[in-house]
C-alpha atoms as a PDB file:
ATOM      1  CA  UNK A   1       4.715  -5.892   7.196  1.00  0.00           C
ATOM      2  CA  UNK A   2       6.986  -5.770   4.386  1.00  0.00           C
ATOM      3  CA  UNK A   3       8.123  -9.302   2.554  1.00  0.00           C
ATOM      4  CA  UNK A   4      10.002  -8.147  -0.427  1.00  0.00           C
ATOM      5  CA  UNK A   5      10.868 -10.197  -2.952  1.00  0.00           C
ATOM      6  CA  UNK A   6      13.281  -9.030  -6.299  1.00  0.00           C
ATOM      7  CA  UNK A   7      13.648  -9.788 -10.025  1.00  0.00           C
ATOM      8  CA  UNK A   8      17.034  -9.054 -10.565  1.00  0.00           C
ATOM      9  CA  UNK A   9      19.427  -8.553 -13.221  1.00  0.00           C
ATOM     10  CA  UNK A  10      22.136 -10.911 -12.764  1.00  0.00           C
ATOM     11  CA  UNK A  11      25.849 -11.933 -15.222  1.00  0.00           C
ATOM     12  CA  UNK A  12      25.211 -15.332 -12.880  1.00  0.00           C
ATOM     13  CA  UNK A  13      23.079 -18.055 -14.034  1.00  0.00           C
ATOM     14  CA  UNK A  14      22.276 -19.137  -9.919  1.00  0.00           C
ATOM     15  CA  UNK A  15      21.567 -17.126  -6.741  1.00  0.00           C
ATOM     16  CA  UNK A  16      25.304 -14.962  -5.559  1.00  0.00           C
ATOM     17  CA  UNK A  17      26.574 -16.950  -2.740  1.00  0.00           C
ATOM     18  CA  UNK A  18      27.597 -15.558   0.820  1.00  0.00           C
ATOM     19  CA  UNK A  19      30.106 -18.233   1.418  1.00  0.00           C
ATOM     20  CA  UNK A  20      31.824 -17.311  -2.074  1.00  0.00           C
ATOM     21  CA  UNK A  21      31.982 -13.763  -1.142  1.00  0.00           C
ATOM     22  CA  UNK A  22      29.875 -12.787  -4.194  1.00  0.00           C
ATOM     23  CA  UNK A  23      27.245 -10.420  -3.432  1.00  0.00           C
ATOM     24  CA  UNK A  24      29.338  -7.285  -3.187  1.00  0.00           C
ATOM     25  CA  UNK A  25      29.839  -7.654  -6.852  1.00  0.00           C
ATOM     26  CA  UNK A  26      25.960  -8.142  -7.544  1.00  0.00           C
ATOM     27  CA  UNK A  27      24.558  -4.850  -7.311  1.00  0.00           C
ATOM     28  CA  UNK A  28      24.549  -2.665  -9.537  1.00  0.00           C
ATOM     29  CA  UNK A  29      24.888  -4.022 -12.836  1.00  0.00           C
ATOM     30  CA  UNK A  30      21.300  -3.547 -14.916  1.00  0.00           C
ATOM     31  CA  UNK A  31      18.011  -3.604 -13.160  1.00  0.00           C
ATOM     32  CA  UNK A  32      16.098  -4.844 -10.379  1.00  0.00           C
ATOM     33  CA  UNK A  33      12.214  -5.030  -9.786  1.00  0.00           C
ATOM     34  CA  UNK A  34      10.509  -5.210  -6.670  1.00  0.00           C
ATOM     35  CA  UNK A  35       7.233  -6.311  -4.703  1.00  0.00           C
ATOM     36  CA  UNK A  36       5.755  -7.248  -1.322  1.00  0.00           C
ATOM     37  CA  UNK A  37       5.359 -10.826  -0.859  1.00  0.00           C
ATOM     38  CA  UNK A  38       3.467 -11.894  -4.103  1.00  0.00           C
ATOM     39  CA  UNK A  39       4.884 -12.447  -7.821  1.00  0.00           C
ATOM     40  CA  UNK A  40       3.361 -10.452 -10.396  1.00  0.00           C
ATOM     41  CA  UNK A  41       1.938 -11.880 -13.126  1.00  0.00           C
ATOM     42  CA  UNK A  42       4.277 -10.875 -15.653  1.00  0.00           C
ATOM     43  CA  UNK A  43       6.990 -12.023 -13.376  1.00  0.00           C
ATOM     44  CA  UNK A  44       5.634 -15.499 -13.616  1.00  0.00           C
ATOM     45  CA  UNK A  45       5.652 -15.519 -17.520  1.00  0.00           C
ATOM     46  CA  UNK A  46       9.381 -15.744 -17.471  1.00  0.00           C
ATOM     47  CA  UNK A  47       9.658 -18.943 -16.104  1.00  0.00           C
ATOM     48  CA  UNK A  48       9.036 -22.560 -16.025  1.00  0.00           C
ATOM     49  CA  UNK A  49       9.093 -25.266 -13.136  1.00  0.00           C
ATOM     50  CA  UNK A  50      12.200 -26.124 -14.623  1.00  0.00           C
ATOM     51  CA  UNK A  51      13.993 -23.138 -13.618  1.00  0.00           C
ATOM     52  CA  UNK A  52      13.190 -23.728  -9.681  1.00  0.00           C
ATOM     53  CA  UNK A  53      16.795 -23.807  -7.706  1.00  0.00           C
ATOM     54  CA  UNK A  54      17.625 -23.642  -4.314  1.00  0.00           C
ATOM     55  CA  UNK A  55      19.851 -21.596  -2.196  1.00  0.00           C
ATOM     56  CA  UNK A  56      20.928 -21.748   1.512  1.00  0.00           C
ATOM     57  CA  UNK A  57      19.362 -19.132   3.658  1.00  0.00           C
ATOM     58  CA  UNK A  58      22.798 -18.377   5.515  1.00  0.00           C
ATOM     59  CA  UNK A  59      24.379 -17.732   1.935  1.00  0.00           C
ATOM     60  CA  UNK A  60      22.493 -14.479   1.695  1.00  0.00           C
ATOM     61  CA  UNK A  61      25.099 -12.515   2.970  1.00  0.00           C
ATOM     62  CA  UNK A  62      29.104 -12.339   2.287  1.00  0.00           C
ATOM     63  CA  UNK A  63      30.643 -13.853   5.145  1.00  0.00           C
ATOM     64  CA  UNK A  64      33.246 -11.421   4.742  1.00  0.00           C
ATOM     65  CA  UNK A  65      31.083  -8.665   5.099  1.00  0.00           C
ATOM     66  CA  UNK A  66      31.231  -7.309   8.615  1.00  0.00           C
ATOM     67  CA  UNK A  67      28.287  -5.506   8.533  1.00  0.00           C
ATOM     68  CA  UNK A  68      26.282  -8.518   7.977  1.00  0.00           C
ATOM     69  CA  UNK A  69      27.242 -10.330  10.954  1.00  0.00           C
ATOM     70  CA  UNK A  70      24.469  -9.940  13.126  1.00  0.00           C
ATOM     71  CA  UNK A  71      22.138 -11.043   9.806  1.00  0.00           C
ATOM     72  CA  UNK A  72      24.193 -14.161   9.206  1.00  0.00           C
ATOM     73  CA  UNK A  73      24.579 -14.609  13.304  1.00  0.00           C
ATOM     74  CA  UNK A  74      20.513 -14.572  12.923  1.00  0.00           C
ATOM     75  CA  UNK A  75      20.301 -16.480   9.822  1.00  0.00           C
ATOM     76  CA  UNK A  76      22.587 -19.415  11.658  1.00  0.00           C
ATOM     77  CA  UNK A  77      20.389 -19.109  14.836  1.00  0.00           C
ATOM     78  CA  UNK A  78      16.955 -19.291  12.770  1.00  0.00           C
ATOM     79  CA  UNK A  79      17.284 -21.570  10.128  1.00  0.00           C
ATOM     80  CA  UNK A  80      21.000 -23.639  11.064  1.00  0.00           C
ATOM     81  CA  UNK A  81      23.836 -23.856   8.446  1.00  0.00           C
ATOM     82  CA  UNK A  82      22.049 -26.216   5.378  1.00  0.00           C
ATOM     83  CA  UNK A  83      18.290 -25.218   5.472  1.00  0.00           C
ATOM     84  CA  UNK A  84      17.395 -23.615   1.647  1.00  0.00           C
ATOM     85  CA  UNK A  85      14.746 -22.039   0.285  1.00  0.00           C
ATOM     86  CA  UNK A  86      13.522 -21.931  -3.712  1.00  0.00           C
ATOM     87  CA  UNK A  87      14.022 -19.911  -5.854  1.00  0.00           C
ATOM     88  CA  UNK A  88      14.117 -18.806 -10.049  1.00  0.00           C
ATOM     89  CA  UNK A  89      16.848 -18.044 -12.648  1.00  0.00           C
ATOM     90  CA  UNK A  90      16.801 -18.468 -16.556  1.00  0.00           C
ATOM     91  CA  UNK A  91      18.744 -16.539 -19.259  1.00  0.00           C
ATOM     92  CA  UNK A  92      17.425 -13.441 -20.696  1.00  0.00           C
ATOM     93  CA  UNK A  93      16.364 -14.869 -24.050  1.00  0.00           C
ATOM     94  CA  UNK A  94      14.952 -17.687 -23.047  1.00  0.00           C
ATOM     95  CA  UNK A  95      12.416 -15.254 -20.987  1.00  0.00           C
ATOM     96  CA  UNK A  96      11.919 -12.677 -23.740  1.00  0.00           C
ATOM     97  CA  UNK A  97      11.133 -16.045 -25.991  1.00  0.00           C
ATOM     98  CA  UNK A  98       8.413 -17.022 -23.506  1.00  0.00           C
ATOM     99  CA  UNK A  99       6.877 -13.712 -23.535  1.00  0.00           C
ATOM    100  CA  UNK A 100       6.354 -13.624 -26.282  1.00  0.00           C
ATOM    101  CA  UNK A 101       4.673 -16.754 -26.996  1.00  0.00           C
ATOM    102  CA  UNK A 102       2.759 -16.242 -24.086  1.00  0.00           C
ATOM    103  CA  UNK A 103       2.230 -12.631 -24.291  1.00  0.00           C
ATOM    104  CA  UNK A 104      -2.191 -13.236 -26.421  1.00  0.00           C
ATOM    105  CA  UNK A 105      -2.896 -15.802 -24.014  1.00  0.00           C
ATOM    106  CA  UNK A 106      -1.610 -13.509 -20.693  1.00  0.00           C
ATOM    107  CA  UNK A 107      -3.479 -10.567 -22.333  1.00  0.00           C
ATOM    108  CA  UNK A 108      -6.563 -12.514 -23.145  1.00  0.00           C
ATOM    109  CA  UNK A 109      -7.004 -13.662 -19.481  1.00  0.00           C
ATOM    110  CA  UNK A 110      -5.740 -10.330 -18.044  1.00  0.00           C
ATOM    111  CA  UNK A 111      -7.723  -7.827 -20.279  1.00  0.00           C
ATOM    112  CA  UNK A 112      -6.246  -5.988 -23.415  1.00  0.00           C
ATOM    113  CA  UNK A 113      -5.907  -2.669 -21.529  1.00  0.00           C
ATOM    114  CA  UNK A 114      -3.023  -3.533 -20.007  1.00  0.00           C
ATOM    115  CA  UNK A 115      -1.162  -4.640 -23.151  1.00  0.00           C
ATOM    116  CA  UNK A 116       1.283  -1.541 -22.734  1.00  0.00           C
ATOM    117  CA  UNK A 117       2.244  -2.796 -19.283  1.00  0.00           C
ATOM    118  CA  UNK A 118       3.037  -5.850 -20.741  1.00  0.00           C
ATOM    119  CA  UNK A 119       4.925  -4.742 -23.954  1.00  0.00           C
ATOM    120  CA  UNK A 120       7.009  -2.152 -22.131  1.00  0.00           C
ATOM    121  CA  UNK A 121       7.763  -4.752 -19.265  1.00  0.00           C
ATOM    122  CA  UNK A 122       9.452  -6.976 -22.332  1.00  0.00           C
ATOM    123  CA  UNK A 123      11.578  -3.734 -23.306  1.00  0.00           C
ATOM    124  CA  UNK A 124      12.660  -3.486 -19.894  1.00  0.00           C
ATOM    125  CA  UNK A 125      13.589  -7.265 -19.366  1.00  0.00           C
ATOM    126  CA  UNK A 126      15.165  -7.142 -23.118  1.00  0.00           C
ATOM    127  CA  UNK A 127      17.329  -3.692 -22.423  1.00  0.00           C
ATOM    128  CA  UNK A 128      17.706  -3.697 -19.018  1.00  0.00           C
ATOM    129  CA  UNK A 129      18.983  -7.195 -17.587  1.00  0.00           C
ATOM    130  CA  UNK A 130      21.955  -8.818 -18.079  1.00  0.00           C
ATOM    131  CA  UNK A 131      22.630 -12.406 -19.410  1.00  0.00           C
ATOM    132  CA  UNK A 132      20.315 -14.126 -16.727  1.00  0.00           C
ATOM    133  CA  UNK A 133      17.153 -13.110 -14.832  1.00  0.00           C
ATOM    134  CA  UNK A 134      16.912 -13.904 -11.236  1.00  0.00           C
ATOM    135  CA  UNK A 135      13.526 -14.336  -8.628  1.00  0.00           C
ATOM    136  CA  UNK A 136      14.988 -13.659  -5.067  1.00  0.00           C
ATOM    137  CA  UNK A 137      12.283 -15.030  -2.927  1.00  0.00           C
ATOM    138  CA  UNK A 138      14.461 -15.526   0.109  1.00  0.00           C
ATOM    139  CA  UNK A 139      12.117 -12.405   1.874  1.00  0.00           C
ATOM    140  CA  UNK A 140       8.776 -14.115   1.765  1.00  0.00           C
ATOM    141  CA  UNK A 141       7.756 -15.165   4.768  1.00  0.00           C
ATOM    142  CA  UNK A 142       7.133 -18.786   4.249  1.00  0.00           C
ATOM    143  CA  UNK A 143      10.382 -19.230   1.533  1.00  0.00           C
ATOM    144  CA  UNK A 144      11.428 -22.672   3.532  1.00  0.00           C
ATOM    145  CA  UNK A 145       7.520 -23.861   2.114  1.00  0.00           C
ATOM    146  CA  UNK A 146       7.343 -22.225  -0.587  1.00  0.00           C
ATOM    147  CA  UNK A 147       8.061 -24.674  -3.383  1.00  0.00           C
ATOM    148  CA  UNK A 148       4.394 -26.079  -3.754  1.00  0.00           C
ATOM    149  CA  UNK A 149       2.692 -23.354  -4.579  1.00  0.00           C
ATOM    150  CA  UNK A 150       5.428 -21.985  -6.679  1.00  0.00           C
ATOM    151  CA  UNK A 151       5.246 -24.817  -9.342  1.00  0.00           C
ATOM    152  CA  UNK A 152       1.440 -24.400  -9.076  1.00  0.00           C
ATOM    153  CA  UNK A 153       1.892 -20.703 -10.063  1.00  0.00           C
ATOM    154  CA  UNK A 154       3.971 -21.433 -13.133  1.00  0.00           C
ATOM    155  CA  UNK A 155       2.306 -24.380 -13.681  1.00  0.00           C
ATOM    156  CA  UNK A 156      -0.528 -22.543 -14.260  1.00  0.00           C
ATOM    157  CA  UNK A 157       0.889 -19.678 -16.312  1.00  0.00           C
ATOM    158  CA  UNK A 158       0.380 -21.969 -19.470  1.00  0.00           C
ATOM    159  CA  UNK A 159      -3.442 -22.334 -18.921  1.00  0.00           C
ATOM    160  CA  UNK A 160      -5.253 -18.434 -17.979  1.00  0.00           C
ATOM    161  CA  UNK A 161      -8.380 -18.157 -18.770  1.00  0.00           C
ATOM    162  CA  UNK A 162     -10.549 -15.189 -18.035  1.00  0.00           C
ATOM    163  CA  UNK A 163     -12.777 -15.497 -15.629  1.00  0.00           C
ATOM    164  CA  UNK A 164     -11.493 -18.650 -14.285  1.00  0.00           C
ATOM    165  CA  UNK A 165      -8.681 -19.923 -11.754  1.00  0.00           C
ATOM    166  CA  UNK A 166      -6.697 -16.482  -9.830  1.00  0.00           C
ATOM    167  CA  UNK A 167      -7.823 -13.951 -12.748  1.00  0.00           C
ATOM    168  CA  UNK A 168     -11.403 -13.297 -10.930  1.00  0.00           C
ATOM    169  CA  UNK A 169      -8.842 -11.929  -7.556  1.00  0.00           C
ATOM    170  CA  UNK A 170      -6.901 -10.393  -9.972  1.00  0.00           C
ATOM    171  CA  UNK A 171      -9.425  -8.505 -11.772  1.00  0.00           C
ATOM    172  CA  UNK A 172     -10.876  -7.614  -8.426  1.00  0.00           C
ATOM    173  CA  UNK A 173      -7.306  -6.090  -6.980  1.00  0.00           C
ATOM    174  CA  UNK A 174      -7.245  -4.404 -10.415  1.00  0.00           C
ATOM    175  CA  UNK A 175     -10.630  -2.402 -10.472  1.00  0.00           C
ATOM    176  CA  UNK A 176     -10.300  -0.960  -6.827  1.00  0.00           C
ATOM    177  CA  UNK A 177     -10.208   2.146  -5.653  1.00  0.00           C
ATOM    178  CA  UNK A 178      -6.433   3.320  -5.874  1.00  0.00           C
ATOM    179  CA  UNK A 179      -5.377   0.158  -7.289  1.00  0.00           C
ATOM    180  CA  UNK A 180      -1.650   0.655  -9.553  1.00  0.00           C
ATOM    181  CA  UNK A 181      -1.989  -1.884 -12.341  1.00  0.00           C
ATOM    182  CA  UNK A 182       1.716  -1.751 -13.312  1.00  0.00           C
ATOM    183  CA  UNK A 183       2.686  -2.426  -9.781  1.00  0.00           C
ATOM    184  CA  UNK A 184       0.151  -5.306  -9.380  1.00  0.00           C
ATOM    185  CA  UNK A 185       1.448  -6.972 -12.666  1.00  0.00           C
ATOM    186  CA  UNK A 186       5.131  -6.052 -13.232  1.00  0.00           C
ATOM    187  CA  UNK A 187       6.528  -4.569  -9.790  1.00  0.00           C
ATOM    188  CA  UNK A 188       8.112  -1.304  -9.302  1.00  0.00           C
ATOM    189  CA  UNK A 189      11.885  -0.485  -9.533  1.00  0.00           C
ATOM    190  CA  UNK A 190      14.642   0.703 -11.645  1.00  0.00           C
ATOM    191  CA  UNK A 191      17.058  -0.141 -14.469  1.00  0.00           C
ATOM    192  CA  UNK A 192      20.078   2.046 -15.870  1.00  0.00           C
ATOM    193  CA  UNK A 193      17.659   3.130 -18.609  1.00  0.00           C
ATOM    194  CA  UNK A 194      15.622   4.897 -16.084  1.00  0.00           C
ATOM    195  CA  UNK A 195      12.770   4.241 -13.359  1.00  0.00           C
ATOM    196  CA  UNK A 196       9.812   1.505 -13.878  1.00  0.00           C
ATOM    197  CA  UNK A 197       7.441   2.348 -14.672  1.00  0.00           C
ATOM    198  CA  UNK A 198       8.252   4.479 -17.072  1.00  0.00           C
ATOM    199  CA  UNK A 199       6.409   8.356 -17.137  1.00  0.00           C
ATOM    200  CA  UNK A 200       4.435   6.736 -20.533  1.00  0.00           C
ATOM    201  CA  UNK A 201       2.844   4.448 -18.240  1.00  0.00           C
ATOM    202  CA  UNK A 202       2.665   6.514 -15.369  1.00  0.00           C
ATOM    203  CA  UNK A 203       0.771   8.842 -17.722  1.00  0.00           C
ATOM    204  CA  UNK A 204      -1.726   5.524 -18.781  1.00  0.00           C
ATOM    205  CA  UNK A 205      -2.028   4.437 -15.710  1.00  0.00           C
ATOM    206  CA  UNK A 206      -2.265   7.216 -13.249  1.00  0.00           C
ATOM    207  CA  UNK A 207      -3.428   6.759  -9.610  1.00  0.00           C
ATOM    208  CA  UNK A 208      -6.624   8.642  -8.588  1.00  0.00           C
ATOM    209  CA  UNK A 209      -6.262  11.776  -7.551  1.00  0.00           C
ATOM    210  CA  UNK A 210      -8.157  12.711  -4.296  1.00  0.00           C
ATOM    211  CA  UNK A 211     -11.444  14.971  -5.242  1.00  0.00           C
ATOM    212  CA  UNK A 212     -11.186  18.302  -3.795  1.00  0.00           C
ATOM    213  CA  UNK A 213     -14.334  19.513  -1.591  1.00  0.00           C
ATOM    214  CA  UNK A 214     -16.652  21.763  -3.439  1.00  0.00           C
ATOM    215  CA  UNK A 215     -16.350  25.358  -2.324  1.00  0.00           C
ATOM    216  CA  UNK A 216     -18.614  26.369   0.021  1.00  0.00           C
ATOM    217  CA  UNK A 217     -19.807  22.013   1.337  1.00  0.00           C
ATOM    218  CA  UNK A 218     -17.268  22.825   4.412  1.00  0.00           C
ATOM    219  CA  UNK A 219     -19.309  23.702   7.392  1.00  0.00           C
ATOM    220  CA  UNK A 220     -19.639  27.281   8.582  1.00  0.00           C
ATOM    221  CA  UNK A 221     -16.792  28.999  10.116  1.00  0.00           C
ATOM    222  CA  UNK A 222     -16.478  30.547  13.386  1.00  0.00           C
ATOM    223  CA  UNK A 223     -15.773  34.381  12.151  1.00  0.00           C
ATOM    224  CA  UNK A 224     -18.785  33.459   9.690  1.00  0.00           C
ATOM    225  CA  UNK A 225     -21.402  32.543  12.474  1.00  0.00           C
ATOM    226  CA  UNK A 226     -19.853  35.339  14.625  1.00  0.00           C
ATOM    227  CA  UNK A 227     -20.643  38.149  11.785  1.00  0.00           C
ATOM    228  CA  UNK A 228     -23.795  36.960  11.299  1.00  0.00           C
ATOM    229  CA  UNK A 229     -27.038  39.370  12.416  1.00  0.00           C
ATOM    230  CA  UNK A 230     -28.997  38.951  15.173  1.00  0.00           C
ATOM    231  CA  UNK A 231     -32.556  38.958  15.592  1.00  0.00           C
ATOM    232  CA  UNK A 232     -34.239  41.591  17.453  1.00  0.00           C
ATOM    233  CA  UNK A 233     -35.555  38.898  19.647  1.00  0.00           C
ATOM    234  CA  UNK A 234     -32.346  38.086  20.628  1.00  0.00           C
ATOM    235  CA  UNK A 235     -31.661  40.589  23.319  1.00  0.00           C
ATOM    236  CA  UNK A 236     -34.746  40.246  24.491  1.00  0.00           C
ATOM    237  CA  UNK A 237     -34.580  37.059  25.322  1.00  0.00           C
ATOM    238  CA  UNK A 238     -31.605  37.001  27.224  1.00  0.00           C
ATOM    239  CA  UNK A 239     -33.320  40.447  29.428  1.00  0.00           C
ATOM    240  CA  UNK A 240     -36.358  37.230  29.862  1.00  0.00           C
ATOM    241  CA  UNK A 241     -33.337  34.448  30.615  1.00  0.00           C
ATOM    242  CA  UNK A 242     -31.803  37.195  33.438  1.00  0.00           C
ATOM    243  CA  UNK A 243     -35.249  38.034  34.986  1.00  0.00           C
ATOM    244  CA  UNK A 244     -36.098  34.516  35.080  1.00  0.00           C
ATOM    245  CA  UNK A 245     -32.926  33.130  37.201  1.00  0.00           C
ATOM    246  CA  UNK A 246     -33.170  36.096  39.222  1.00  0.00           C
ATOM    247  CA  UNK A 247     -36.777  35.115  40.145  1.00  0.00           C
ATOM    248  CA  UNK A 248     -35.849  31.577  41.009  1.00  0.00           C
ATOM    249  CA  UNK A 249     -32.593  32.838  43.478  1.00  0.00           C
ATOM    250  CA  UNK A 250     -34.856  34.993  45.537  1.00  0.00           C
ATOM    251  CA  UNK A 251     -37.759  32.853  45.273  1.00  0.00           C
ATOM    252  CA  UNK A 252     -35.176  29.756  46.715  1.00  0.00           C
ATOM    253  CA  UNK A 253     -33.724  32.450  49.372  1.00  0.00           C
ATOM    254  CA  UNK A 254     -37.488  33.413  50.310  1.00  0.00           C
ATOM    255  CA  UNK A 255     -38.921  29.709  51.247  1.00  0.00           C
ATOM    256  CA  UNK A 256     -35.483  28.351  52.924  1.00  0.00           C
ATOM    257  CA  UNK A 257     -33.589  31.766  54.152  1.00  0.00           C
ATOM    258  CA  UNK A 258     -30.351  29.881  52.780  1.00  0.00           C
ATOM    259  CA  UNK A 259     -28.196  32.298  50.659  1.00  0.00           C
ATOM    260  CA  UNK A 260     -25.951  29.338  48.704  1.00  0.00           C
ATOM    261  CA  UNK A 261     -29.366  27.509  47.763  1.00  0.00           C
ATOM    262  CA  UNK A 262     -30.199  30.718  46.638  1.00  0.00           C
ATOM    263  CA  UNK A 263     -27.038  30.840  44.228  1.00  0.00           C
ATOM    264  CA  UNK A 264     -27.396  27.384  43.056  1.00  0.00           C
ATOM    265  CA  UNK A 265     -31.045  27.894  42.077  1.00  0.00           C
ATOM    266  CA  UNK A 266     -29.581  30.838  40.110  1.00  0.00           C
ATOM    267  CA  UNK A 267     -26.546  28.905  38.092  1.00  0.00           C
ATOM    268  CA  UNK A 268     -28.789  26.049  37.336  1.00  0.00           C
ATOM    269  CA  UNK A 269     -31.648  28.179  36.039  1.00  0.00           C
ATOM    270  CA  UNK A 270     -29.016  30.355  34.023  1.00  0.00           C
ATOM    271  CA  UNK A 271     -27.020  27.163  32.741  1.00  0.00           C
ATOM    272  CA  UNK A 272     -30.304  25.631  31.891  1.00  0.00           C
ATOM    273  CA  UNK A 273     -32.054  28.913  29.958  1.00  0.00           C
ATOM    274  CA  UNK A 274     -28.248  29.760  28.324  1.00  0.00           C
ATOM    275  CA  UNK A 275     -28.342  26.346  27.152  1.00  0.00           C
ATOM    276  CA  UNK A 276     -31.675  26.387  25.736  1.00  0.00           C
ATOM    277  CA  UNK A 277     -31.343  29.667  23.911  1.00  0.00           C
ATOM    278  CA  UNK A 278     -27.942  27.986  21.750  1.00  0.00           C
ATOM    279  CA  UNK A 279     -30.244  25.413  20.917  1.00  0.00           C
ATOM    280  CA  UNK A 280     -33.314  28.210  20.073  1.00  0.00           C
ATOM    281  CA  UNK A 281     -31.252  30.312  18.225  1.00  0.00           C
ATOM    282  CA  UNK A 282     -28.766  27.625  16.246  1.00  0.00           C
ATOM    283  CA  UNK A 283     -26.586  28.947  13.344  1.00  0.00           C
ATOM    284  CA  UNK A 284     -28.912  31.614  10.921  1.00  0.00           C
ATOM    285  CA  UNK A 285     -28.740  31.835   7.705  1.00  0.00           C
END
């Protein structure tokens, strides 16, 4: 199930308000990251505790906007008219400042590898936003709760260690099969500068490519086993297979006089001998 939360550009230093008419004017103006219910780590070096605000869960959509009515008629019904949820905004150079200064201690815990993720993420956040970046966490699926362990998660920014804490889980998610390390640690998305990530780090970073099978490991084909040579033995043995059920037909119809015993002691000594020679002869090489 998707839970998608945003790191947004926005010229606002809070969350656009529904009941203010504002977010038709949000979109739109620089970029926007995206990811399915978790903050990436880089995310989380943008911010302190001290930039945790709250909005109202029915102010996520204009309340002029008619095609939001059913979402704000749901929003009402789910969560009334005052419950909020947490969220993050800071200005832009106060986050570029604190990755900076955090940027050794991040890479230390993280690995060095993935310093270009990390530098190119600060290029984006530097060119790419506006005056103030914004954490929309209103699509996680415990937002009302989530305040907790969003203080520990940026409490803990300040103190990575390899090895220790989340970073084991991390390193995990990062070594499997398939895994996208600039997704897992910076999101995906786009800016007016172009598409994140960018082809440098696409070109670092590529996902696996599936192997393809070796030629001649598939199994044999039909035409193949069909143009294959028989055995002189083969004919033979299906003359032997004929005389056989014919035997056991009139040797049935000679001890009971019954003609349809005498048929089905034929088809079940042909099934039987037909079945046997498939098995006999098998696939040759």
């Amino acid at each position: 199930m998707s839970h998608p939360v945003f790191l947004s550009s926005s010229s606002l230093p809070r969350m656009p308000e529904g009941s203010r008419n504002e977010w038709h004017g949000f979109f739109g103006h620089g970029g926007e990251l995206e990811a399915n219910a978790f903050f990436p780590l880089f995310w989380r070096t943008l911010f302190s505790v001290d930039d945790i605000r709250h909005a109202k869960f029915i102010d996520e959509h204009d309340v002029d906007d008619e095609s939001a009515a059913v979402e704000r008629e749901e929003s009402l019904q789910d969560f009334g008219a005052d419950a909020t949820y947490p969220y993050l905004v800071t200005g832009k150079q106060t986050a570029l400042a604190r990755l900076a200064s955090r940027r050794e201690r991040v890479l230390a815990a993280v690995g060095e590898r993935y310093r270009p993720i990390y530098d190119g993420f600060a290029a984006l956040i530097e060119h790419g936003f506006e005056d103030h970046v914004l954490l929309r966490t209103s699509g996680l699926p415990d937002a009302a709760d989530a305040e907790d362990w969003l203080r520990a998660d940026l409490a803990s920014i300040d103190t990575l260690e390899a090895g220790r804490g989340e970073m084991p889980a991390l390193a995990k998610d990062l070594g499997a099969h398939g895994a996208n390390p600039v997704w897992l640690l910076s999101g995906t998305g786009s800016t007016d500068a172009g598409a994140w990530p960018t082809e440098e780090l696409q070109a670092l970073f590529p996902l696996p490519v599936r192997k393809k099978p070796k030629p001649g490991s598939d199994a044999p084909s039909a035409e193949k086993l069909a143009s294959r040579p028989k055995s002189w033995i083969d004919p033979m043995l299906e003359w032997l297979a004929a005389f056989v059920a014919a035997g056991a037909a009139l040797g049935a119809y000679w001890r009971t006089q019954s003609a349809w015993l005498a048929v089905l002691a034929f088809l079940v000594v042909a099934v039987g001998l037909g079945f046997g020679l498939v098995k006999l002869r098998g696939p040759r090489a």
